[in-house]
N, C-alpha and C. Protein backbone atom coordinates (compact mmCIF):
# COMPACT_ATOMS: atom_id res chain seq x y z
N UNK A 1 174.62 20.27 -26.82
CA UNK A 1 174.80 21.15 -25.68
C UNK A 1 174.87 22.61 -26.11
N UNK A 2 175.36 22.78 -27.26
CA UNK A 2 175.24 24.19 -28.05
C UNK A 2 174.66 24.97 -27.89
N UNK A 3 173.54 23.77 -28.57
CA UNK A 3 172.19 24.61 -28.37
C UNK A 3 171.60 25.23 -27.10
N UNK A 4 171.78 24.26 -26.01
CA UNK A 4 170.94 24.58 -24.73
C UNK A 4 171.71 25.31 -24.48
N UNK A 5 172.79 26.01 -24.45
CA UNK A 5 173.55 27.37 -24.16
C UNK A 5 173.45 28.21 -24.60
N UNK A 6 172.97 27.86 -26.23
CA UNK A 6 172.62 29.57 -26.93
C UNK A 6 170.75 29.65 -26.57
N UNK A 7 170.48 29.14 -26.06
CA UNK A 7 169.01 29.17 -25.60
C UNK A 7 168.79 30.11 -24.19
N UNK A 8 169.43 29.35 -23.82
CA UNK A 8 169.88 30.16 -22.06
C UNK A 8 170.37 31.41 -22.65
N UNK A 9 171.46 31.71 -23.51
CA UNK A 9 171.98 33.20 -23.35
C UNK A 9 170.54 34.19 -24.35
N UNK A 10 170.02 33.13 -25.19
CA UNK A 10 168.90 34.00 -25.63
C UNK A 10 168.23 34.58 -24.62
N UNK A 11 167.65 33.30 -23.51
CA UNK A 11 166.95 34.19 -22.57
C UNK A 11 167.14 34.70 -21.65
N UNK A 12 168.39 34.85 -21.29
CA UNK A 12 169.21 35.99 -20.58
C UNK A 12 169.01 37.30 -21.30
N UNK A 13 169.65 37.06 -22.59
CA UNK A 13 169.45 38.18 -23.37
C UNK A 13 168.18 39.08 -23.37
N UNK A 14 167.19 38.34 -23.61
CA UNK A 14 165.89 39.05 -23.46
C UNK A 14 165.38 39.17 -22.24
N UNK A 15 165.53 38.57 -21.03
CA UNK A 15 165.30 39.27 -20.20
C UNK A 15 165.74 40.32 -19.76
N UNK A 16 167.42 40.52 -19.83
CA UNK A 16 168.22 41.47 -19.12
C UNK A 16 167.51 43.20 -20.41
N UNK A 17 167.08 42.75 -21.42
CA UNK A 17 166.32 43.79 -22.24
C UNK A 17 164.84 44.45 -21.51
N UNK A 18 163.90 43.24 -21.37
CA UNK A 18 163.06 43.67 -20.72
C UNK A 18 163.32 44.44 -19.39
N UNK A 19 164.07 43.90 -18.52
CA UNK A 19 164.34 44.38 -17.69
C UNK A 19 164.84 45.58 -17.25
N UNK A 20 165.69 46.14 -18.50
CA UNK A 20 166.55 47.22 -18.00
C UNK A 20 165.66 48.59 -19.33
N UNK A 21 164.74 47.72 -20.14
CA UNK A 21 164.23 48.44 -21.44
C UNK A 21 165.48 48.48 -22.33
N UNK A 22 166.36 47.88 -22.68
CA UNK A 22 166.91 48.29 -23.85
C UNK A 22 166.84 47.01 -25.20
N UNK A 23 166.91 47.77 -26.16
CA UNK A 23 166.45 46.68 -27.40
C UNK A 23 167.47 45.34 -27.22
N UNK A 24 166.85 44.31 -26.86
CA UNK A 24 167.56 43.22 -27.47
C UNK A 24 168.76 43.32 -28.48
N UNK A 25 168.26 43.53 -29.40
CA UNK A 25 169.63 43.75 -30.77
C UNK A 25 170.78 44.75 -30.11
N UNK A 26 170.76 45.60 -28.96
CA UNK A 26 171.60 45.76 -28.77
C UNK A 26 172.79 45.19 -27.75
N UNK A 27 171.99 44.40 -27.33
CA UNK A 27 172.58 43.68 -25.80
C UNK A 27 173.61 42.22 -26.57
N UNK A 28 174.48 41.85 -26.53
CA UNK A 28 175.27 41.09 -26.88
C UNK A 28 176.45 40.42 -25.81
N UNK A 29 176.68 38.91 -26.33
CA UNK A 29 177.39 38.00 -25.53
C UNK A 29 178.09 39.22 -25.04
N UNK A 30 178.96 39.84 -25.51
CA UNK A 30 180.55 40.59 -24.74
C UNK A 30 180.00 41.79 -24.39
N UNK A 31 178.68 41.93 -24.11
CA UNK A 31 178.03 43.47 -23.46
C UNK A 31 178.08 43.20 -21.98
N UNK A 32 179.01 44.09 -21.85
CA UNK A 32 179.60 44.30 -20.04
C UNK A 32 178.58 44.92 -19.44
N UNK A 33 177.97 44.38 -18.48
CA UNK A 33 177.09 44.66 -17.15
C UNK A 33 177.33 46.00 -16.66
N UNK A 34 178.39 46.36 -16.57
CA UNK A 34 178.56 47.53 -15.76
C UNK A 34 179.25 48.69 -17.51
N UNK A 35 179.84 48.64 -17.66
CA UNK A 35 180.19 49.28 -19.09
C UNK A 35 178.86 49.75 -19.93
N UNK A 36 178.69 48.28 -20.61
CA UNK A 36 177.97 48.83 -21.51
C UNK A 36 176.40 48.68 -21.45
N UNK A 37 175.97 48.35 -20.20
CA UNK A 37 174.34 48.42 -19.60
C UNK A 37 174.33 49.12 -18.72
N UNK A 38 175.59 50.26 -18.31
CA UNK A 38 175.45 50.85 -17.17
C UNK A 38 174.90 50.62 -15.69
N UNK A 39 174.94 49.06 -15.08
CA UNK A 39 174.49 48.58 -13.58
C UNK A 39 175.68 48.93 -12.66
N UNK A 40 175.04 49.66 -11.96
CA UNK A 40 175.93 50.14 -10.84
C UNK A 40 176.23 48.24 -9.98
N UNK A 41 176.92 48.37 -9.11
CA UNK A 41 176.86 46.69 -8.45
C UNK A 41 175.68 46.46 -7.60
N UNK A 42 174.82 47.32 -7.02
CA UNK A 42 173.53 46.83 -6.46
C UNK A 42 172.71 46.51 -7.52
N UNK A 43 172.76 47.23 -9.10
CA UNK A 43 171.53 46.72 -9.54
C UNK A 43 172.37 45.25 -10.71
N UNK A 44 173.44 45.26 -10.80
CA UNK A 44 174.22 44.03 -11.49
C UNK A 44 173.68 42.69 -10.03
N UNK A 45 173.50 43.41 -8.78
CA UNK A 45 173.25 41.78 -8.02
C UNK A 45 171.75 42.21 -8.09
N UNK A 46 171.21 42.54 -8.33
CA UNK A 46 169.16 43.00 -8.42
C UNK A 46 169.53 42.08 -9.44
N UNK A 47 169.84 42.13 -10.62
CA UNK A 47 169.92 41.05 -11.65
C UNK A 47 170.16 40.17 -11.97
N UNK A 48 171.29 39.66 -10.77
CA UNK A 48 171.43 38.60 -10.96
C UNK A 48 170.53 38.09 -10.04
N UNK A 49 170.20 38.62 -9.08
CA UNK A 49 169.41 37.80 -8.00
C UNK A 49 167.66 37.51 -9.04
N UNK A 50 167.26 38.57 -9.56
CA UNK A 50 165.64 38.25 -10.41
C UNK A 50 166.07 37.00 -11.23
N UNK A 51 167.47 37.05 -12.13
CA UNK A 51 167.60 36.03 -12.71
C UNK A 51 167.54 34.66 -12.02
N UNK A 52 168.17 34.47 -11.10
CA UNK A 52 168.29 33.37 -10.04
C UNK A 52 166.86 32.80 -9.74
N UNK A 53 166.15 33.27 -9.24
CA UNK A 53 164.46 33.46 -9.31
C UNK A 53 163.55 33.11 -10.13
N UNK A 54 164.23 33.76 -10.91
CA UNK A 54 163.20 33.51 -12.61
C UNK A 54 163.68 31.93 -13.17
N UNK A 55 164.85 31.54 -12.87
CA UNK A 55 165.65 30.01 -13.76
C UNK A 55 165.29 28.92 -12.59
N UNK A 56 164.99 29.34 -11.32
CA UNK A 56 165.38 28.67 -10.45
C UNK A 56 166.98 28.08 -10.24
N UNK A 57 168.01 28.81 -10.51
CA UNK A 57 169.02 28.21 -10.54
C UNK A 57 169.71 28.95 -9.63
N UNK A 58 170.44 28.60 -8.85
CA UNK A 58 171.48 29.77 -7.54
C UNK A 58 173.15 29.99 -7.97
N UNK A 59 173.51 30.65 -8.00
CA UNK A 59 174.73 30.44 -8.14
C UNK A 59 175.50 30.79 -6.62
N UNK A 60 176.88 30.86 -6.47
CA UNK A 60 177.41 30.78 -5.67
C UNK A 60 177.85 32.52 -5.12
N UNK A 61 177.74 32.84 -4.23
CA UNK A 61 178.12 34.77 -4.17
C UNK A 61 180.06 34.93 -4.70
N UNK A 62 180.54 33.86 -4.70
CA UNK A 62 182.00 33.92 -5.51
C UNK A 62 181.84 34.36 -7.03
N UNK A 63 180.82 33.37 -7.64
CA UNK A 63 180.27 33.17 -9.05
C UNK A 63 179.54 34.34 -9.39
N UNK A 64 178.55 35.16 -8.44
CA UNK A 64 177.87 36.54 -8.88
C UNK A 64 179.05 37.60 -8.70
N UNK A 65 179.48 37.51 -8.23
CA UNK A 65 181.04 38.56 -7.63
C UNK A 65 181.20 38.70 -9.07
N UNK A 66 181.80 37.64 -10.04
CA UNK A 66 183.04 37.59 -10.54
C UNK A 66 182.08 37.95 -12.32
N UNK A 67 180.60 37.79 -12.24
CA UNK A 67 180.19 38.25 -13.45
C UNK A 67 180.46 39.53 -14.06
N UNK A 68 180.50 39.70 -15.10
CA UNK A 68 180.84 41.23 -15.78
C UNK A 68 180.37 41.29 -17.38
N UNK A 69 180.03 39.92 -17.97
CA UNK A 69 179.44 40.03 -19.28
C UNK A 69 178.21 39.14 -19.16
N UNK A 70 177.83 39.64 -20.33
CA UNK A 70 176.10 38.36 -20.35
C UNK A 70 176.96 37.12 -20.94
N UNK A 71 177.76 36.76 -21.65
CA UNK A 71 178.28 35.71 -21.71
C UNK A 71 178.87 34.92 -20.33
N UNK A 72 179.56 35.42 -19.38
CA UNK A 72 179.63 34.93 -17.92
C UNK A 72 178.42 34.61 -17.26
N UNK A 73 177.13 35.32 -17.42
CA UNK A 73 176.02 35.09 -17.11
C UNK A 73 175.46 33.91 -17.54
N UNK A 74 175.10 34.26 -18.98
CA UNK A 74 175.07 32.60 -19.59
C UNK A 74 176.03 31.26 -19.30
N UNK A 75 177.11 31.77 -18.89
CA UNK A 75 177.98 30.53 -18.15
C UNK A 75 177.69 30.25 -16.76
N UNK A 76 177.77 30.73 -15.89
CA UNK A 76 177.44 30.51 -14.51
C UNK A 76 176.39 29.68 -14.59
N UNK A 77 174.50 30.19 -15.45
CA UNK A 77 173.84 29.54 -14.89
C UNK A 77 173.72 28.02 -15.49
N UNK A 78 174.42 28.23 -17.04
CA UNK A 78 174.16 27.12 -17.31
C UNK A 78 174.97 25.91 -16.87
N UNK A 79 176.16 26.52 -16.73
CA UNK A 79 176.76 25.63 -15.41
C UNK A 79 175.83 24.69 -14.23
N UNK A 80 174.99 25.36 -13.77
CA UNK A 80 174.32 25.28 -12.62
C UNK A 80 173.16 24.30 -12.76
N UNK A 81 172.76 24.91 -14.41
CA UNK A 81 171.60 24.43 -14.97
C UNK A 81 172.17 22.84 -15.13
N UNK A 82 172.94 22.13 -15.82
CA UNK A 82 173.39 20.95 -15.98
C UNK A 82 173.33 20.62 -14.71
């Protein structure tokens, strides 16, 4: 199960890079959404919503509320994903 979680946060990881342009190598599990990627909360739910889209996976608007790291990210969906 490890694995399929560090897989998912890989490609969280690289998307939320492509997406926002910043290098991969800098984006990390405990890199805060709003801190340290600078998303105001419309574009933290723009992201989560493309992500939602892109995995096919939904989460709950309690569960997008309460994100704030790419590691919560990687939890929610893979939550969802199982």
């Amino acid at each position: 199960m490890q694995k399929v979680q560090n897989l998912t946060q890989d490609k969280i990881i690289d998307f939320v890079s492509w997406q926002l342009n910043v290098p991969s190598s800098s984006i990390f599990p405990s890199s805060n959404l709003s801190g340290d990627l600078n998303l105001d909360p419309f574009d933290k739910m723009l992201l989560i919503a493309e992500l939602e889209s892109r995995l096919n996976v939904f989460l709950t608007p309690e569960e997008a509320a309460n994100i704030e790291t790419i590691q919560d990210v990687s939890y929610f969906f893979q939550k969802h994903a199982a």
